[in-house]
Protein backbone atom coordinates (compact mmCIF):
# COMPACT_ATOMS: atom_id res chain seq x y z
CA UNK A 1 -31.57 -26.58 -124.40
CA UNK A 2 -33.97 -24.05 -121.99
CA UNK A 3 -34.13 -27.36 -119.81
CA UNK A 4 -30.39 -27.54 -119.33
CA UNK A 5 -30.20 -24.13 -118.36
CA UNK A 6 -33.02 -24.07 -115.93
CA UNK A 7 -31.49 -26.87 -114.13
CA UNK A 8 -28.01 -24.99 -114.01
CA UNK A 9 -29.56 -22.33 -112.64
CA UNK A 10 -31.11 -23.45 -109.54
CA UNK A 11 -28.04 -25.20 -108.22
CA UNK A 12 -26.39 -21.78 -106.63
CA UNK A 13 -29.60 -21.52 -104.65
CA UNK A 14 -29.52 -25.02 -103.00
CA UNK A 15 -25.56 -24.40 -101.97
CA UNK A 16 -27.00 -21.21 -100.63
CA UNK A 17 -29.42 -22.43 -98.72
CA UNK A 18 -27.57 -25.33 -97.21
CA UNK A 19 -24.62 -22.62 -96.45
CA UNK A 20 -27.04 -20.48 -94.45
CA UNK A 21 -28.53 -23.80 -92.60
CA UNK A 22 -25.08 -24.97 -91.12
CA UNK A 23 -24.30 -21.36 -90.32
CA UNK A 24 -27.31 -21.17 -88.03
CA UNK A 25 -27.05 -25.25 -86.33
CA UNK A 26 -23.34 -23.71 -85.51
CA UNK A 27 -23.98 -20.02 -84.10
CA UNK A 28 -26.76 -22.11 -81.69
CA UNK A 29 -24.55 -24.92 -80.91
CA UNK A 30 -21.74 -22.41 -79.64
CA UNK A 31 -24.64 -20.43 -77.82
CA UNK A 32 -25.73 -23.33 -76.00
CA UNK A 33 -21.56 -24.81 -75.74
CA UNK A 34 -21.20 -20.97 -73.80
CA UNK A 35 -23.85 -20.83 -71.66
CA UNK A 36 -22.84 -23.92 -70.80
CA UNK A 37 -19.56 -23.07 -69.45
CA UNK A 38 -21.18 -19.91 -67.92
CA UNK A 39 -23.52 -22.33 -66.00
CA UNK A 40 -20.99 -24.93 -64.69
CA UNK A 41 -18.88 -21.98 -63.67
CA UNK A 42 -21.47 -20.43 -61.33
CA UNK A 43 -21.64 -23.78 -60.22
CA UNK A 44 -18.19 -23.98 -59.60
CA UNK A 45 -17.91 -20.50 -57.98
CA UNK A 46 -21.25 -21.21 -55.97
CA UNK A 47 -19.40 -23.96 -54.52
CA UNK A 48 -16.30 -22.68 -54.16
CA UNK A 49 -17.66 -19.90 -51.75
CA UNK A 50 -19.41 -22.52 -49.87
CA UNK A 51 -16.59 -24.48 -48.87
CA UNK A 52 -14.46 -21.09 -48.32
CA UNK A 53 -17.26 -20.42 -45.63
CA UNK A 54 -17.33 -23.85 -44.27
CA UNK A 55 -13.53 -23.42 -43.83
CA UNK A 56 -13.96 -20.45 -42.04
CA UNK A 57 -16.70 -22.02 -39.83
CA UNK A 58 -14.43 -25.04 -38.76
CA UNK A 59 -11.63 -22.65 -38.00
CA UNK A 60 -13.23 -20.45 -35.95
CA UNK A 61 -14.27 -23.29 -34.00
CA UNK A 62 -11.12 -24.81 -33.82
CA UNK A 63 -10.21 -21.42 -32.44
CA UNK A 64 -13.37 -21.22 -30.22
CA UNK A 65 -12.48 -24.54 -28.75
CA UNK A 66 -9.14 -24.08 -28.01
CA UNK A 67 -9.33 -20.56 -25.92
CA UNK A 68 -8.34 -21.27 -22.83
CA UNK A 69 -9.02 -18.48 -19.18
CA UNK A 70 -7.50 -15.29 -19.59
CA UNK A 71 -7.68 -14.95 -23.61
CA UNK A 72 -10.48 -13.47 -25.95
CA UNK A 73 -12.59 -15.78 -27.03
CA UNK A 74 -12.53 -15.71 -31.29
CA UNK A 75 -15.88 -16.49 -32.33
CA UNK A 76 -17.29 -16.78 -35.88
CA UNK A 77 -20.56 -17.99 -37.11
CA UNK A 78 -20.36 -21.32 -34.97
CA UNK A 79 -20.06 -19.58 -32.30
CA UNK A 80 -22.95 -16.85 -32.26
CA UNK A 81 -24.75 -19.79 -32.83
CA UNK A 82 -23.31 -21.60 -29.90
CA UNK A 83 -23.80 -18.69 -27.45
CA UNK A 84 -27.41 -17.71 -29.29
CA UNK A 85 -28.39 -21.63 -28.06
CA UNK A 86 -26.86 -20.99 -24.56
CA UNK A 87 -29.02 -17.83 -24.05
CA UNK A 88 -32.18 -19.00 -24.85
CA UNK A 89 -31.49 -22.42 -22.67
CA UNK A 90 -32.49 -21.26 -19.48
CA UNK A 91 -36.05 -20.57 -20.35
CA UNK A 92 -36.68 -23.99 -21.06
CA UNK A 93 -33.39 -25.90 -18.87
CA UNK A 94 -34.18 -23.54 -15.72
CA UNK A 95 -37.79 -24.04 -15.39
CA UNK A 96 -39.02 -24.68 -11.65
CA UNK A 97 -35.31 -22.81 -10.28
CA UNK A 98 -35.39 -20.21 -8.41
CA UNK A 99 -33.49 -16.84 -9.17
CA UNK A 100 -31.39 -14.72 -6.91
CA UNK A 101 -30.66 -11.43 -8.03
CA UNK A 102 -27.58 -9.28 -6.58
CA UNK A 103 -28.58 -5.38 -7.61
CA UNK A 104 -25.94 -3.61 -5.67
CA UNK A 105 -22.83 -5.68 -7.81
CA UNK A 106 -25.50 -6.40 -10.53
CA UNK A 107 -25.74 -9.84 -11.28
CA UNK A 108 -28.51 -12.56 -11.28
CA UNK A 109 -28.15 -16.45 -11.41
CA UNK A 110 -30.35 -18.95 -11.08
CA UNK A 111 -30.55 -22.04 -8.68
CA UNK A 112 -32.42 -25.37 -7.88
CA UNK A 113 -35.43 -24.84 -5.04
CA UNK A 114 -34.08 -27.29 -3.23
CA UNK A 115 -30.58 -25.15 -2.29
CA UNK A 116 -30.66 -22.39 0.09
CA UNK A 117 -28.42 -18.89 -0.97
CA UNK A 118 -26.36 -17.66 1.50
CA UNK A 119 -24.76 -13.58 1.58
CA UNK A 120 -21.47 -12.65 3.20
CA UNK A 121 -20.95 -9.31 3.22
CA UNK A 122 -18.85 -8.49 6.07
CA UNK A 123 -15.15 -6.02 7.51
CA UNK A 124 -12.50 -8.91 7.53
CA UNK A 125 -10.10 -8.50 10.13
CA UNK A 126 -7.56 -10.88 8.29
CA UNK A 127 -7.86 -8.38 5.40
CA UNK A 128 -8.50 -5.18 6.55
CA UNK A 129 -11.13 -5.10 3.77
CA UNK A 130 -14.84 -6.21 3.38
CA UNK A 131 -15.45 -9.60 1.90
CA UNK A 132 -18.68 -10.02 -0.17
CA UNK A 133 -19.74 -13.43 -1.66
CA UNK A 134 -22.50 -15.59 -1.82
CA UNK A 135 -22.81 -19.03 -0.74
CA UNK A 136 -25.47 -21.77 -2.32
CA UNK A 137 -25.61 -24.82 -0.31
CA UNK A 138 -27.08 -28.65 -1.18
CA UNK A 139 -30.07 -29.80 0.63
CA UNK A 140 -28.26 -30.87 4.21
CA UNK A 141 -25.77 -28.79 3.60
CA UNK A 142 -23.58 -31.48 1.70
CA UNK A 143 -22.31 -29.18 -0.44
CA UNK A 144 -21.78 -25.69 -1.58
CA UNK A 145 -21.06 -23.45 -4.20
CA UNK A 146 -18.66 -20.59 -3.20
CA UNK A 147 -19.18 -17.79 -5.95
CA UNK A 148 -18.11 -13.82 -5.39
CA UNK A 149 -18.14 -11.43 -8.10
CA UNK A 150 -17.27 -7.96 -8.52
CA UNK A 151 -16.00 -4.91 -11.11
CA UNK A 152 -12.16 -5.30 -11.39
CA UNK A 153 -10.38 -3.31 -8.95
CA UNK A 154 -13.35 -2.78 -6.48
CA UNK A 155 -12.58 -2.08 -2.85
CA UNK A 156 -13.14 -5.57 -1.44
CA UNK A 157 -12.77 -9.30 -1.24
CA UNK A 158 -14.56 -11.70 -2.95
CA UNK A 159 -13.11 -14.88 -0.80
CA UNK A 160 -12.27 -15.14 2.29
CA UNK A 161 -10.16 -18.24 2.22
CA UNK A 162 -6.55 -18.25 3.87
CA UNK A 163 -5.28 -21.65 2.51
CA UNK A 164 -5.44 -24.87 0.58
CA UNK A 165 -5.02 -28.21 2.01
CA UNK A 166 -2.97 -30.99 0.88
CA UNK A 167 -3.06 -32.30 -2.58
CA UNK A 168 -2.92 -31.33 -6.78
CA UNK A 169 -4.31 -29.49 -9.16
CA UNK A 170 -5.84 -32.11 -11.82
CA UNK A 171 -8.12 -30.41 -15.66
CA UNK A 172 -10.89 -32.23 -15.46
CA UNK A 173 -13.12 -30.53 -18.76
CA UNK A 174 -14.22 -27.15 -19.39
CA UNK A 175 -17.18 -24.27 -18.20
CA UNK A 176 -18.38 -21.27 -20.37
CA UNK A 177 -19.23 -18.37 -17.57
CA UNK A 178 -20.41 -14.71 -18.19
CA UNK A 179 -19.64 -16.34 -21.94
CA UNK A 180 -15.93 -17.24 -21.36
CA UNK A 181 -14.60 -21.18 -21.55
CA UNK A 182 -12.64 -21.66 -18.50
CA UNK A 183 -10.72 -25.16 -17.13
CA UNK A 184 -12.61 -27.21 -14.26
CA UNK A 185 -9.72 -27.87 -11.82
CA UNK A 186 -10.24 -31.09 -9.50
CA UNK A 187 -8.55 -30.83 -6.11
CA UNK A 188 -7.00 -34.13 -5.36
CA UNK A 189 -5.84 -35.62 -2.33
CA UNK A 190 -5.95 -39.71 -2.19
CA UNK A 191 -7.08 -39.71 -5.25
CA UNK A 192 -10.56 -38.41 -4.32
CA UNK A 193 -11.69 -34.32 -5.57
CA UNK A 194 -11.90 -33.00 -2.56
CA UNK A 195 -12.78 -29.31 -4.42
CA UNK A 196 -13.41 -28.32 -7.60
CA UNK A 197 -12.17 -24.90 -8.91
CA UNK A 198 -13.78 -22.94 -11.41
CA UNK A 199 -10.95 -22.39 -13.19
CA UNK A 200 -8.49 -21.74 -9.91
CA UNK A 201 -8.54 -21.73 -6.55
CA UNK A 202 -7.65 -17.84 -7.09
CA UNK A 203 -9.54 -14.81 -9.04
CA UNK A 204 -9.91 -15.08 -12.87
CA UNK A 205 -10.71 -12.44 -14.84
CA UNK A 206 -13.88 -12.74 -17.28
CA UNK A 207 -13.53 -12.79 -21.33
CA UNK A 208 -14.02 -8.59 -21.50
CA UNK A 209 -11.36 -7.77 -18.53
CA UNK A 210 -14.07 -6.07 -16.91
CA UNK A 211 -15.02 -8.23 -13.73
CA UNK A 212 -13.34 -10.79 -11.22
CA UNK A 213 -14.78 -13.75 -10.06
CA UNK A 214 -14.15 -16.80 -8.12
CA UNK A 215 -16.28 -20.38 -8.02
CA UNK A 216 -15.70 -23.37 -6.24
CA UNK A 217 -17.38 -26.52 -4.78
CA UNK A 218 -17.32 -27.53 -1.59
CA UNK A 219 -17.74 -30.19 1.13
CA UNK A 220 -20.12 -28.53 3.51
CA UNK A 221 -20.99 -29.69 7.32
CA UNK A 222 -23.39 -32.10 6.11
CA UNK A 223 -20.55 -34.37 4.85
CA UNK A 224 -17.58 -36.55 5.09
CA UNK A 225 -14.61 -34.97 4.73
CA UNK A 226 -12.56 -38.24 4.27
CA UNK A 227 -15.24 -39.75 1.78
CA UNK A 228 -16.00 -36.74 -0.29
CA UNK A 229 -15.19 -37.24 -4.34
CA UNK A 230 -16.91 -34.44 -5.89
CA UNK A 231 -16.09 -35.75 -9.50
CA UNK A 232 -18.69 -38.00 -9.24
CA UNK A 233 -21.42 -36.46 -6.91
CA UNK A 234 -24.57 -35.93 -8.69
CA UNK A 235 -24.50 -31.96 -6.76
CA UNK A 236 -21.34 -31.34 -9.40
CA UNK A 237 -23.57 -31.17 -12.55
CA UNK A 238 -26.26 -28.74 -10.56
CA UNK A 239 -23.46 -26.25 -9.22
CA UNK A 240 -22.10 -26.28 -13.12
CA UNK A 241 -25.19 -25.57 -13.76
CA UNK A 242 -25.73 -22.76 -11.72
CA UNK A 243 -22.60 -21.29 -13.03
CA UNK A 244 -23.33 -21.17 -16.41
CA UNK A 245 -26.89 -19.50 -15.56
CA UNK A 246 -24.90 -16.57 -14.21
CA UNK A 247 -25.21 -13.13 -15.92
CA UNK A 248 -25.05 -9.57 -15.47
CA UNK A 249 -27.81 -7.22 -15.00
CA UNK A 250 -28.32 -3.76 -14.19
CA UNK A 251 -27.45 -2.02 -10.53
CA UNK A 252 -30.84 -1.47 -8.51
CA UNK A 253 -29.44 -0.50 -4.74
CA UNK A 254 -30.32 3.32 -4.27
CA UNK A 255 -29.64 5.20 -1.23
CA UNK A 256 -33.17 5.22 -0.41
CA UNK A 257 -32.93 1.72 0.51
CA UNK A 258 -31.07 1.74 3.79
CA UNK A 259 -32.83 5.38 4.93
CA UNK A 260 -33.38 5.10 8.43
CA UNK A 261 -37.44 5.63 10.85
CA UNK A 262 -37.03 6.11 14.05
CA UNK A 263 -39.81 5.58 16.27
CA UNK A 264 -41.90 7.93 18.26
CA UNK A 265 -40.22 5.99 21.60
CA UNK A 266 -36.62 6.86 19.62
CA UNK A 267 -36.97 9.45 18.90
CA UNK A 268 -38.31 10.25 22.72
CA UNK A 269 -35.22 8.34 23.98
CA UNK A 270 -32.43 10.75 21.88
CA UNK A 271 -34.17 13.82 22.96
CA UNK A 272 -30.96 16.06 23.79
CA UNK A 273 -28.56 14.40 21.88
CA UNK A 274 -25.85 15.49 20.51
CA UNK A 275 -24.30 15.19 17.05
CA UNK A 276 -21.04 14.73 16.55
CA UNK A 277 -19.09 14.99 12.51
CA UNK A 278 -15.96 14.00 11.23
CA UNK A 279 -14.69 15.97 8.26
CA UNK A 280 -12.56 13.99 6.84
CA UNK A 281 -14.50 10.72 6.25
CA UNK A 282 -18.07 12.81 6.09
CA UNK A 283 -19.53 10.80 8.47
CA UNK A 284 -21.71 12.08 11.58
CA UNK A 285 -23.62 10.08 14.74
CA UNK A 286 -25.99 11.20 17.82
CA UNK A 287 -24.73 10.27 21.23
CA UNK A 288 -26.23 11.20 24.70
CA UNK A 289 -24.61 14.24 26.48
CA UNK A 290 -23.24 11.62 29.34
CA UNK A 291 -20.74 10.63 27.08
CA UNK A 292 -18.25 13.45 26.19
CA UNK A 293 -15.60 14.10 23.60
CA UNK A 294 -12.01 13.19 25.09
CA UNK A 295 -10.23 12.71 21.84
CA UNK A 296 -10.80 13.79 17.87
CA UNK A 297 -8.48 13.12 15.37
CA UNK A 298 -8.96 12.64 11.59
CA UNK A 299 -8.48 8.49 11.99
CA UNK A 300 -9.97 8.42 15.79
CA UNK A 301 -12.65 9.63 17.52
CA UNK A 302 -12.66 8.87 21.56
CA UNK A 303 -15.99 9.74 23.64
CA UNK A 304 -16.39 8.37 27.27
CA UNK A 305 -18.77 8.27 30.50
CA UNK A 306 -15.78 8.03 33.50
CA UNK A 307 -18.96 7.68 35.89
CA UNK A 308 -21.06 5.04 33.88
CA UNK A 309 -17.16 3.47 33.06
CA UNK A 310 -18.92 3.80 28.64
CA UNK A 311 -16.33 4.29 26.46
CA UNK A 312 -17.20 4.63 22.77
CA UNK A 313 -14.27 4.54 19.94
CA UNK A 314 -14.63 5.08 16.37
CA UNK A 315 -11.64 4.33 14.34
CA UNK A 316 -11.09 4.54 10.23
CA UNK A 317 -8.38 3.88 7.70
CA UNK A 318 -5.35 2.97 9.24
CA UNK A 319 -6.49 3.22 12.98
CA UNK A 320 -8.80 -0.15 12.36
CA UNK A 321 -6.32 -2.46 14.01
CA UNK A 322 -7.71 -3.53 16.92
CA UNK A 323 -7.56 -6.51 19.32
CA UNK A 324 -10.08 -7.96 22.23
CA UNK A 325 -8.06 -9.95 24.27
CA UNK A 326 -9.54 -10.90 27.26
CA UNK A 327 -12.64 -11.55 25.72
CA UNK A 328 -15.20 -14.24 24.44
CA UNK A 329 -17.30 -13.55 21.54
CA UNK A 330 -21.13 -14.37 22.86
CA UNK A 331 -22.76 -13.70 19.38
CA UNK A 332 -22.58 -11.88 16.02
CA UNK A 333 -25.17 -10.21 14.17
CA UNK A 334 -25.42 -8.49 10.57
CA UNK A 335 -27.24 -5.07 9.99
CA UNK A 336 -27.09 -1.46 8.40
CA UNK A 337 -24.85 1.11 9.83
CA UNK A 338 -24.85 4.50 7.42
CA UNK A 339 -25.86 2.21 5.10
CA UNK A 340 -23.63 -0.20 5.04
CA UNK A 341 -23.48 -3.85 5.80
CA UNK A 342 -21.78 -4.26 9.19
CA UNK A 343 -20.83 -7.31 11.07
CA UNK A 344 -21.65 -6.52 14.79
CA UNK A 345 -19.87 -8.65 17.67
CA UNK A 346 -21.06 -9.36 21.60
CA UNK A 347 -18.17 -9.63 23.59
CA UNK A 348 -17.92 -10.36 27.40
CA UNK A 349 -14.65 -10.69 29.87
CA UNK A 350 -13.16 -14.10 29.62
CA UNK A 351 -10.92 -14.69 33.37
CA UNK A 352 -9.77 -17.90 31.36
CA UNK A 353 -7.94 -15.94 28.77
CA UNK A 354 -4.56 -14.63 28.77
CA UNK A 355 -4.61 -12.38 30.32
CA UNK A 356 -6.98 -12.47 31.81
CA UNK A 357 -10.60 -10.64 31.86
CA UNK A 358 -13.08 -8.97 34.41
CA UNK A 359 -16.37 -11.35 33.85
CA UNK A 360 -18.21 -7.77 34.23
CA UNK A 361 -16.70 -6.24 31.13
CA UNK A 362 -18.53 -5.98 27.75
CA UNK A 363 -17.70 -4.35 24.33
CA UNK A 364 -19.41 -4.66 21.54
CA UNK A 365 -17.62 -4.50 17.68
CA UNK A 366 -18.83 -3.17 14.75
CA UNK A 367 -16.49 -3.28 11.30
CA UNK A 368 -18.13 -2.21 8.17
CA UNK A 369 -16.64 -0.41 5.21
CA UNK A 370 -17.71 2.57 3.59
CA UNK A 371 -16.48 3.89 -0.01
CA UNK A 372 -13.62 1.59 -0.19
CA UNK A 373 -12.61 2.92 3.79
CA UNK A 374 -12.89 0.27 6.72
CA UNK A 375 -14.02 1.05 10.32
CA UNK A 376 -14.42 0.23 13.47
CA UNK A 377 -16.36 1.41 16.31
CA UNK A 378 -16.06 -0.23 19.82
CA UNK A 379 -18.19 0.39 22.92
CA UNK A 380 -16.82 -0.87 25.92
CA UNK A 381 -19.11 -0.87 29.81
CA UNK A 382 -20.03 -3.00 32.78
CA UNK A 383 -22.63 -5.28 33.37
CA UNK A 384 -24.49 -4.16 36.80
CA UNK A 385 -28.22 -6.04 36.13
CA UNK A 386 -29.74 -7.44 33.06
CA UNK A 387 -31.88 -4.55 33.21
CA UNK A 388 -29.23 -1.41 33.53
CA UNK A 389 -27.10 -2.85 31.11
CA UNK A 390 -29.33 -4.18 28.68
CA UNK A 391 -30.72 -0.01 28.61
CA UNK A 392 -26.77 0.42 27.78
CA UNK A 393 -26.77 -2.12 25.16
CA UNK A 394 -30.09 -0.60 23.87
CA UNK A 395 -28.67 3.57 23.94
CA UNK A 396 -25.73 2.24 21.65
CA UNK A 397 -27.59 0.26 19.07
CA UNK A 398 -29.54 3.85 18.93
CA UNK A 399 -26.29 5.47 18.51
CA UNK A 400 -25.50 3.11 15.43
CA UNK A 401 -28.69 3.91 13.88
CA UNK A 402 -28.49 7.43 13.55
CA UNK A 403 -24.79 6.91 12.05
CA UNK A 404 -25.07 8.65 8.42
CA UNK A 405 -22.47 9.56 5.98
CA UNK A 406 -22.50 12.91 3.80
């Protein structure tokens, strides 16, 4: 009978324990069936986010792609990558080119050693304005890359260009300049690219609204007109080239750079001079007494020699319009006048011309522009004797140099 009982009495305990047992495999089983989910959801989320941002990648570049000249580029992570690639490429794509640095606009680019650069900055008569552009020309002058660059709204031209010839516009790809896609235009005529227009034949404005610009290539003197096809000269890839390499830079032209030393034998020779001012334009100029005042107005200035038959003119603003008929231009020249760049024309009497002019008569033209203002000075006088006049010629180019603006 105490047998029985014993045995009754430990089955509660084994029900217990197997209670307890199953209780604990399930608590860890739903642990491990939660952390489960918890895992393949970060998984899920991790990925998620990745394609989100791979989205956003691809349409951003589809964006980036698609810009075309005159709109804001949209850029996303593709494209700081892009441009981060493009900045550090001329360190190692450029190596052996040489660089040409414009500090008065503020702009460098970079070219191949075998190209020669090539400044215009001269008064246009056409325009009434300065023109200031740079050309880079091929080895034999084949070819050349017109490029002119300046702040939007500045006082002057970039191109000088009156006209296009015969023929159509054609897209032939895309360029990224100053960090802006533009088209490539081919010029076509006969079905050769006679240009190519970086994006127009016109000005284009760059990505920030900030600057104008205009690029093209060229058939230069060295070529064929009738068998140019710039699309597939090997001189297309370098001038793209060149064009992407552009970018902008700090101005470094001071006033100090155009200052002006006279010599002792100068200074000797302008020894009683006079100085003459105009208030209106703030400029101011030494002349010998022998040539006297006639006329002074705000626009025009008159001073003249009756004996010596000099007559000196300076005229600004709206008095520039001038004409030399009669004449033959000899030569031109470019230099400083009150620190600014000046073309400078030889001029003698033409009796072939109509009308006709006295083979004694020279005048010499000077057109510059100054703070957004053109003008022109003109000195007119006879030739009597290499010597004589070539003194004449001399006293003027004096004159010029002590020209200074306030």
């Amino acid at each position: 009978m105490r047998e029985e009982k014993k045995e009754k009495t430990n089955e509660p305990e084994k029900s217990e324990a197997t209670t307890i047992t199953f209780t604990v495999i399930t608590t860890l089983l739903a642990v491990a069936f939660i952390g489960g989910l918890i895992f393949v959801g970060k998984i899920y989320n991790d990925r998620k986010k990745e394609l989100q941002s791979l989205k956003r990648q691809m349409e951003n570049f589809q964006k980036s792609s698609g810009t075309s000249s005159g709109e804001t580029t949209v850029t996303g992570e593709i494209g700081d990558i892009e441009n981060s690639l493009e900045q550090t490429a001329p360190i190692e794509n450029y190596a052996g080119w040489k660089t040409y640095t414009n500090g008065e606009i503020g702009y460098t680019l970079k070219y191949p050693v075998d190209w020669a650069v090539q400044e215009t900055d001269e008064f246009s008569p056409l325009y009434g304005e300065t023109v200031k552009y740079i050309a880079i020309y091929a080895p034999e002058n084949k070819y050349f890359l017109h490029w002119g660059l300046k702040e939007k709204g500045a006082g002057y031209y970039i191109s000088d260009r009156t006209g296009m010839g015969a023929g159509e516009e054609r897209k032939s790809g895309k360029i990224k300049i100053l960090g802006t896609e533009f088209d490539i235009t081919n010029y076509i005529f006969q079905g050769k690219a006679k240009e190519i227009f970086y994006p127009t034949a016109g000005r284009s404005l760059t990505g920030d609204g900030k600057y104008e610009f205009t690029a093209a290539l060229s058939g230069g003197s060295g070529s064929n007109w009738d068998n140019i096809d710039l699309s597939s000269a090997p001189e297309k890839a370098l001038a793209e080239k060149i064009l992407k390499s552009v970018a902008l830079a700090g101005k470094t032209t001071s006033p100090a750079d155009c200052e002006q030393n006279f010599t002792n034998e100068e200074n000797l020779n302008k020894t009683g001079w006079k100085t003459f001012s105009n208030e209106k334009y703030g400029y101011y100029f030494e002349h010998p007494k022998s040539l006297t005042v006639g006329e002074k107005q705000d626009d025009y200035t008159g001073l003249g020699s009756g004996a010596d038959q000099q007559s000196f003119e300076w005229r600004s603003g709206s008095m520039t319009g001038t004409d030399y008929y009669g004449y033959k231009e000899d030569r031109q020249i470019n230099r400083k006048v009150g620190c600014a760049n000046a073309k400078i024309t030889y001029l003698s009497g033409d009796p072939t011309a109509d009308p006709p002019g006295d083979v004694q008569d020279r005048l010499i033209l000077v057109q510059f522009e100054k703070s957004g203002i053109p003008h022109v000075i003109l000195f007119s006088y006879q030739y009597v004797g290499a010597s004589i006049s070539g003194d004449v010629a001399e006293m003027f180019e004096l004159m010029l140099k002590t020209v200074a603006f306030r």
